[in-house]
N, C-alpha and C. Protein backbone atom coordinates (compact mmCIF):
# COMPACT_ATOMS: atom_id res chain seq x y z
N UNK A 1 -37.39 21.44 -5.30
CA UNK A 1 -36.32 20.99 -6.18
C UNK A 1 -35.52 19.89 -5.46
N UNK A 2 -35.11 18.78 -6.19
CA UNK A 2 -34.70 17.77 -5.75
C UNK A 2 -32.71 18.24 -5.09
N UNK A 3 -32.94 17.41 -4.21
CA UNK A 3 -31.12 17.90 -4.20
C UNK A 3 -30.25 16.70 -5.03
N UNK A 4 -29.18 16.95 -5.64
CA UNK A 4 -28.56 16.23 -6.07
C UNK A 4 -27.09 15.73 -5.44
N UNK A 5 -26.10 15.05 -5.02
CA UNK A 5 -25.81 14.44 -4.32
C UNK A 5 -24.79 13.53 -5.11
N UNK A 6 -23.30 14.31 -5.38
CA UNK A 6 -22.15 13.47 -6.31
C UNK A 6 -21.16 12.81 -5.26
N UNK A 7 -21.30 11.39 -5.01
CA UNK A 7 -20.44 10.47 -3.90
C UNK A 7 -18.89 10.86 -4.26
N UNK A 8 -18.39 10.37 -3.48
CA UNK A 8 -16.44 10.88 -4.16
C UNK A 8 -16.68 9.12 -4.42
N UNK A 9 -15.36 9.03 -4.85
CA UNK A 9 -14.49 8.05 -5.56
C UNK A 9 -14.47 7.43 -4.04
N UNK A 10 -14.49 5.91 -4.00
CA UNK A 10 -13.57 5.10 -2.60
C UNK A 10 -12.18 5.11 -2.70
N UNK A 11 -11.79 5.37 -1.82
CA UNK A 11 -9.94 5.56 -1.91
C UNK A 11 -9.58 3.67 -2.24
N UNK A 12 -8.50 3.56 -2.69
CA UNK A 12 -7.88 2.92 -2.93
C UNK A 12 -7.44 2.03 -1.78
N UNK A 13 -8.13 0.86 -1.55
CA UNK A 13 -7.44 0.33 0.14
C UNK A 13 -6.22 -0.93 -0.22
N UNK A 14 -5.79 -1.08 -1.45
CA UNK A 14 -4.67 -1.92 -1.16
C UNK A 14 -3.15 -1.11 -1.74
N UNK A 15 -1.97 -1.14 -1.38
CA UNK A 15 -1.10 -0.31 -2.07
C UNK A 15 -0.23 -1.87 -3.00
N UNK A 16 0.32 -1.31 -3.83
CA UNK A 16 1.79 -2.09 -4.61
C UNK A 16 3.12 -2.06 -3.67
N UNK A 17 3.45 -2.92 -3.05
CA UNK A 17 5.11 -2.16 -2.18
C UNK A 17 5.84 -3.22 -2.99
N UNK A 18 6.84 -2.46 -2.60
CA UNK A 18 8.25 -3.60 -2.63
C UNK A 18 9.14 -3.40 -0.98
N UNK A 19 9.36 -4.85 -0.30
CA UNK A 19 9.65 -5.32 0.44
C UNK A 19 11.43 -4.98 0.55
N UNK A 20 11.93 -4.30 1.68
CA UNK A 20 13.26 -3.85 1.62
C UNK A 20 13.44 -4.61 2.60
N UNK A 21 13.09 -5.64 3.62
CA UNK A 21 13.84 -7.26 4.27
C UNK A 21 12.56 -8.05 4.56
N UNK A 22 13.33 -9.42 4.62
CA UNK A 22 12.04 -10.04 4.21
C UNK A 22 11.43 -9.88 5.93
N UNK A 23 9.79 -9.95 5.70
CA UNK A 23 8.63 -9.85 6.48
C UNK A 23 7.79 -11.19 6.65
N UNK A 24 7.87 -11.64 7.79
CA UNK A 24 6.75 -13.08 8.18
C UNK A 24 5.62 -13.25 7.68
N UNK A 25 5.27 -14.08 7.22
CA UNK A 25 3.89 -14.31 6.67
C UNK A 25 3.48 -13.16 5.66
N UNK A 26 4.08 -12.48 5.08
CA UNK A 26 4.15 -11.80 3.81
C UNK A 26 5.00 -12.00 2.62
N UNK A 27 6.60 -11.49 2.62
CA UNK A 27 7.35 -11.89 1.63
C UNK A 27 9.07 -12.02 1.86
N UNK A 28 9.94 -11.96 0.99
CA UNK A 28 11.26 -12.05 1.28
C UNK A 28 11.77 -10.34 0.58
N UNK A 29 12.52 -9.43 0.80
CA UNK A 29 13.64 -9.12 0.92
C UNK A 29 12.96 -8.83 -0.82
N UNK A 30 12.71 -7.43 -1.42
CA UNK A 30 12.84 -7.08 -2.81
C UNK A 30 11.93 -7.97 -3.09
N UNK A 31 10.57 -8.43 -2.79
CA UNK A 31 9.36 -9.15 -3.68
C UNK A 31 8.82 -8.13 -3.16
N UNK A 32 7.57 -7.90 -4.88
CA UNK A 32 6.42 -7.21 -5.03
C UNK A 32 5.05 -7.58 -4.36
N UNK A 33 4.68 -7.03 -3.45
CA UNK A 33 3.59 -7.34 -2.71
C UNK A 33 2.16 -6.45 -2.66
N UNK A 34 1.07 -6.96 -2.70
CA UNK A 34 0.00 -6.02 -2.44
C UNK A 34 -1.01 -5.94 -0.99
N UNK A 35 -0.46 -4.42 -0.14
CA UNK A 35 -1.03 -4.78 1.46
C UNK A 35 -1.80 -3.83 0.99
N UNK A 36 -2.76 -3.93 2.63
CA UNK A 36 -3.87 -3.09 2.90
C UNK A 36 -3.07 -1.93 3.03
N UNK A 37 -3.83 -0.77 3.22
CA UNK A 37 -3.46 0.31 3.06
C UNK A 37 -2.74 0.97 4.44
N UNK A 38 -3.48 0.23 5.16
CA UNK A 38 -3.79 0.77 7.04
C UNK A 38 -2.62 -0.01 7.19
N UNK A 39 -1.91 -0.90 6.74
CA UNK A 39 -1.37 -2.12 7.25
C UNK A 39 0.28 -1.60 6.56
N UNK A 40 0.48 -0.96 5.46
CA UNK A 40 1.54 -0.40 5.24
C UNK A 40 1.59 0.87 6.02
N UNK A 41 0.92 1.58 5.71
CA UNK A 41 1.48 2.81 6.74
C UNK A 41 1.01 2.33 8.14
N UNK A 42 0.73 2.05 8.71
CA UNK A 42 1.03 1.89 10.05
C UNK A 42 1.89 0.54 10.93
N UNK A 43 2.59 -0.06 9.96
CA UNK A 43 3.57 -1.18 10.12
C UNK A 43 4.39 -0.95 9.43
N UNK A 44 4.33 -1.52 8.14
CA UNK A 44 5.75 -1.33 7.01
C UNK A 44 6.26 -0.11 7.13
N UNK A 45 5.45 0.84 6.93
CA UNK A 45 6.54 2.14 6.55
C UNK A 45 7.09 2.48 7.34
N UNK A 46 6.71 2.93 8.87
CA UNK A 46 7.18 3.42 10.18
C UNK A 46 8.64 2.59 10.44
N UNK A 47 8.54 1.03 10.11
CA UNK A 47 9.66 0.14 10.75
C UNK A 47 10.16 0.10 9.87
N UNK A 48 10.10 0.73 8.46
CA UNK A 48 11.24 0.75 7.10
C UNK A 48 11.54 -0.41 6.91
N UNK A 49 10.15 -1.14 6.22
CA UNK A 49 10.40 -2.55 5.99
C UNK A 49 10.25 -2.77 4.53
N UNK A 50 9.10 -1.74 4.16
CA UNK A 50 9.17 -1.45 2.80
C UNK A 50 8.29 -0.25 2.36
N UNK A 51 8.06 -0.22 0.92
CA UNK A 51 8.34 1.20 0.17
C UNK A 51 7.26 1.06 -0.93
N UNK A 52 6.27 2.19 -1.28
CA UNK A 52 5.35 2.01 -2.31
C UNK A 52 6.19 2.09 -3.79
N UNK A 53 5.79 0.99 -4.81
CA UNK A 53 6.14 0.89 -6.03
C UNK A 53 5.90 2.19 -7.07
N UNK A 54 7.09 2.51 -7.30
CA UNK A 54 7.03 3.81 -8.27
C UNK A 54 7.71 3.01 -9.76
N UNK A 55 7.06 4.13 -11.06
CA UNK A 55 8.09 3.66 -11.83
C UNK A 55 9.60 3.21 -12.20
N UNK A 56 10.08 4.39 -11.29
CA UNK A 56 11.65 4.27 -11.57
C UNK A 56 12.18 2.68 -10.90
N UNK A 57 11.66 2.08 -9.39
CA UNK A 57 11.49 1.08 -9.11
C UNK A 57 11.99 0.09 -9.65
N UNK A 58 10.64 0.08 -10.73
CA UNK A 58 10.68 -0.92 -11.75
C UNK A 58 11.69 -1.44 -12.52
């Protein structure tokens, strides 16, 4: 009998943020930006530079 073999989903590698001061070679201070995934949590978020886009946000 053959085996069958269901892949998962690829995670999602870019997030939506919004920018809480502006960041070099990215954006200013409250612009909507789209980073890598690795690249917000392990830069932006730690140094509270910015914040994933939720509805209320908006």
């Amino acid at each position: 009998m053959p085996m069958l073999v269901l892949a998962q989903k690829k995670a999602k590698k870019t997030r939506k943020i919004i920018l809480k001061q502006d960041v070099t070679d990215l954006g200013k201070k409250g612009q909507l930006v789209d980073v890598k995934a690795g690249y917000y949590r392990n830069f932006l978020l730690p140094t509270g530079r910015a914040q994933i886009v939720t509805p209320d946000l908006l």
